[in-house]
N, C-alpha and C. Protein backbone atom coordinates (compact mmCIF):
# COMPACT_ATOMS: atom_id res chain seq x y z
N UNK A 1 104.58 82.13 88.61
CA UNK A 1 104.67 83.46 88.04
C UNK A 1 103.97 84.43 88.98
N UNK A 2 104.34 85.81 89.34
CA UNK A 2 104.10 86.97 89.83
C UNK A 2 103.73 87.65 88.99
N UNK A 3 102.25 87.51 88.92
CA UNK A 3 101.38 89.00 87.84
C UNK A 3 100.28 88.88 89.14
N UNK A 4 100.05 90.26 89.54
CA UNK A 4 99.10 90.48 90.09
C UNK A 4 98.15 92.01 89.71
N UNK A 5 97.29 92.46 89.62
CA UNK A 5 96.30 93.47 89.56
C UNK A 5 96.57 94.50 90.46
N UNK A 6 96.70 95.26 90.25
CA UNK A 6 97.03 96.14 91.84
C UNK A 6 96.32 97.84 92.25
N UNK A 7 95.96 97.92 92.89
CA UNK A 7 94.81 98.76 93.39
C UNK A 7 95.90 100.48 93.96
N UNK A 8 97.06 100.16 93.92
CA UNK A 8 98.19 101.23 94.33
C UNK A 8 98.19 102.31 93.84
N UNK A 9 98.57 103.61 94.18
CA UNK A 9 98.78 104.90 93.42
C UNK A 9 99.81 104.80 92.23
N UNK A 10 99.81 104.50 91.20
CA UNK A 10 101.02 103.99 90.32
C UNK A 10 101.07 105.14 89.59
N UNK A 11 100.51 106.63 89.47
CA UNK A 11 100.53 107.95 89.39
C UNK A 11 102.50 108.40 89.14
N UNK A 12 102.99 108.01 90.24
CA UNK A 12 104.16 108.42 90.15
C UNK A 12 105.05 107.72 89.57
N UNK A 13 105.03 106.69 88.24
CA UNK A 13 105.48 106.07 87.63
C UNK A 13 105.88 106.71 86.17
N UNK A 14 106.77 106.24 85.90
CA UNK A 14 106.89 107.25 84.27
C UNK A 14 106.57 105.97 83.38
N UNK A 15 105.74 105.78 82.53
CA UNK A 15 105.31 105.10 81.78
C UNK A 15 105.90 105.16 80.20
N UNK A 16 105.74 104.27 79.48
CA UNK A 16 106.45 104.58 78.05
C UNK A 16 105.67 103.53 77.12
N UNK A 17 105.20 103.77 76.14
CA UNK A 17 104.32 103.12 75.72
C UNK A 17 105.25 101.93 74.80
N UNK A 18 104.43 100.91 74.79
CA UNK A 18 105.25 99.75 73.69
C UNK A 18 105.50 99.87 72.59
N UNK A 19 106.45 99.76 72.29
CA UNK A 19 107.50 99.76 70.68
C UNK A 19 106.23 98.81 69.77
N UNK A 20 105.99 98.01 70.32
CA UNK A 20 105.10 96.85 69.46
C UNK A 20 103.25 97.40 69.01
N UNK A 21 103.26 98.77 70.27
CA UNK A 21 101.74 99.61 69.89
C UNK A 21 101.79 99.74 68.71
N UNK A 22 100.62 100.03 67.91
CA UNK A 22 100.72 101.00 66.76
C UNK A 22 100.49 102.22 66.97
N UNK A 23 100.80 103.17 65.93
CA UNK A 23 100.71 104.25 66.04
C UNK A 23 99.03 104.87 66.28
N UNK A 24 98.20 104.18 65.62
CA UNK A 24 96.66 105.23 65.13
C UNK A 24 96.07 104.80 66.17
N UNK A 25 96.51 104.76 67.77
CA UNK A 25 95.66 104.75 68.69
C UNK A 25 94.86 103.80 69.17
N UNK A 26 95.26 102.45 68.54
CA UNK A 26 94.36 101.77 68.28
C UNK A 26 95.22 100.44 70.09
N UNK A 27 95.75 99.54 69.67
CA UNK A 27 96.17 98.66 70.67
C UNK A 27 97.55 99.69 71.38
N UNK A 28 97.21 99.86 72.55
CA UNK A 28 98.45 100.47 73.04
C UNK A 28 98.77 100.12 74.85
N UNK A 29 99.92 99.40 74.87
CA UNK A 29 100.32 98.49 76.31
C UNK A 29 101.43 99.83 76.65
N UNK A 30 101.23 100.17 77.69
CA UNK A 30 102.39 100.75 78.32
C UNK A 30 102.61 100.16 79.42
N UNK A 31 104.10 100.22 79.71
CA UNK A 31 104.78 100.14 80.65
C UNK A 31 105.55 101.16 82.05
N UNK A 32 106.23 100.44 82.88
CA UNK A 32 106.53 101.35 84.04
C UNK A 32 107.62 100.50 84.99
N UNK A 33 108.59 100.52 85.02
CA UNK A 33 109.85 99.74 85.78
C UNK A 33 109.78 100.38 86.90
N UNK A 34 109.58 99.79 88.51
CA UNK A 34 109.34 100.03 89.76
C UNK A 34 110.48 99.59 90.01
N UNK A 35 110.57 99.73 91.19
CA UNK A 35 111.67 99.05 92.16
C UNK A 35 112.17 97.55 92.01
N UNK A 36 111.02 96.96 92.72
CA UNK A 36 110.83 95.40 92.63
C UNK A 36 109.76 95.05 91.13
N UNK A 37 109.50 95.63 90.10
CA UNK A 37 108.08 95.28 89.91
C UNK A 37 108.01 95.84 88.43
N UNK A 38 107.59 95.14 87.47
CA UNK A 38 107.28 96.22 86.39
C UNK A 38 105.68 96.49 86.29
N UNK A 39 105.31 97.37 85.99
CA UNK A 39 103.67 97.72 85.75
C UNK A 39 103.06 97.55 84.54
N UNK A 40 102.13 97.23 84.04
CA UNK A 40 101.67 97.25 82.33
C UNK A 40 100.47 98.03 82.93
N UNK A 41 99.89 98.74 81.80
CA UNK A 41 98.59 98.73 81.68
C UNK A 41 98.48 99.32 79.88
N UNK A 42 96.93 99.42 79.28
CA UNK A 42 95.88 99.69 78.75
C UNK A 42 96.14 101.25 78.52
N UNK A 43 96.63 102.18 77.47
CA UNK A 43 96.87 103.28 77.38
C UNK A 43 95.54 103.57 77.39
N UNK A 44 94.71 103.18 77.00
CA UNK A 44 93.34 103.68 76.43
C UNK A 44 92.20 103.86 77.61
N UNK A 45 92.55 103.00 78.99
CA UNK A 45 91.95 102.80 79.87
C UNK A 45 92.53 103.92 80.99
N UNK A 46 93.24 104.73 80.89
CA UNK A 46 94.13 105.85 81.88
C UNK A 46 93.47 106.35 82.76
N UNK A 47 93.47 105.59 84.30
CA UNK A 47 93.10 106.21 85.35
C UNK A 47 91.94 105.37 85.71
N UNK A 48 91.31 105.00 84.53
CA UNK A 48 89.77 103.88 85.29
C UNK A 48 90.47 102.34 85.32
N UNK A 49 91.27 101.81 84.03
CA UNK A 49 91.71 100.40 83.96
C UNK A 49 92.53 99.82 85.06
N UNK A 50 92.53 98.50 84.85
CA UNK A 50 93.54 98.13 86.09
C UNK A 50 95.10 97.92 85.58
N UNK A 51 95.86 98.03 86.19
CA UNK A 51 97.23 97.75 86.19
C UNK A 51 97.96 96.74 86.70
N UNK A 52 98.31 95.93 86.03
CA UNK A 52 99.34 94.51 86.51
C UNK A 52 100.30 95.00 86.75
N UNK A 53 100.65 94.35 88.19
CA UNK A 53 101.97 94.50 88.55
C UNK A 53 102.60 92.65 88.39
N UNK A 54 103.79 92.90 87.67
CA UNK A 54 104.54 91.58 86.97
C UNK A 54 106.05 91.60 87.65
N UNK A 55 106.76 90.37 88.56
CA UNK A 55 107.73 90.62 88.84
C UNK A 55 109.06 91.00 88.00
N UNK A 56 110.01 91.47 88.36
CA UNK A 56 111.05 91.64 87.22
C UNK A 56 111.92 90.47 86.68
N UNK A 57 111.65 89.38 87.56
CA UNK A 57 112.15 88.38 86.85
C UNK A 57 111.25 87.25 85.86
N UNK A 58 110.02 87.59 86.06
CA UNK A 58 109.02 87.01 85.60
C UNK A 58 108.87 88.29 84.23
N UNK A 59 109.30 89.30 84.35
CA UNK A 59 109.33 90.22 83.02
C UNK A 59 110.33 90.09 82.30
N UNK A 60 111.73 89.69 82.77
CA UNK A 60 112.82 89.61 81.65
C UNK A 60 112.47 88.36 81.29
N UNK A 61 111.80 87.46 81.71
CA UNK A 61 111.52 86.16 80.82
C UNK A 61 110.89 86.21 79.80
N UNK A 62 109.38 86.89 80.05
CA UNK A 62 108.52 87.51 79.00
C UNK A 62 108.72 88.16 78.33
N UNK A 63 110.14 89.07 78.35
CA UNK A 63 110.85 89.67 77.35
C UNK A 63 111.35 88.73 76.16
N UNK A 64 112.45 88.18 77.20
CA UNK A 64 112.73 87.10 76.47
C UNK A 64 112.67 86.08 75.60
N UNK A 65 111.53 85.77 75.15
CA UNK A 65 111.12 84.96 74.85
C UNK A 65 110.17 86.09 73.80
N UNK A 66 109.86 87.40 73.62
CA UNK A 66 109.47 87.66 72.91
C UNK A 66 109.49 88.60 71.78
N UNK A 67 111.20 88.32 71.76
CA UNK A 67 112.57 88.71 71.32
C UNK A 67 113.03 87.80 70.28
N UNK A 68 112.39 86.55 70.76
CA UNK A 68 113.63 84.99 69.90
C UNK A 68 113.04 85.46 68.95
């Protein structure tokens, strides 16, 4: 599997927060579809947290599977 941490300007990414967050602010994962790469991070952590970068085939699996 391809998850790595990544130290990159990911600034220019459009992010969208997870369907699965709740609303009151409380757990919130956003996302970001790159080129090669999808991004997660920590809504709550914006700008200090780190950001995984996860390959896209290693993300439609993890989709996948958390879908069944």
């Amino acid at each position: 599997m391809s998850v790595e941490q990544v130290s990159e300007n990911v600034n220019g990414l459009r992010w969208f927060k997870s369907s699965y967050s709740g609303s009151g602010g409380g757990n919130c994962v956003e996302v970001a579809a790159g080129l090669d790469a999808v991004y997660v991070r920590d809504s709550k952590a914006l700008g200090d947290g780190p950001v995984l970068r996860v390959g896209r085939g290693e993300w439609a699996a993890f989709v996948a599977l958390t879908v069944e």
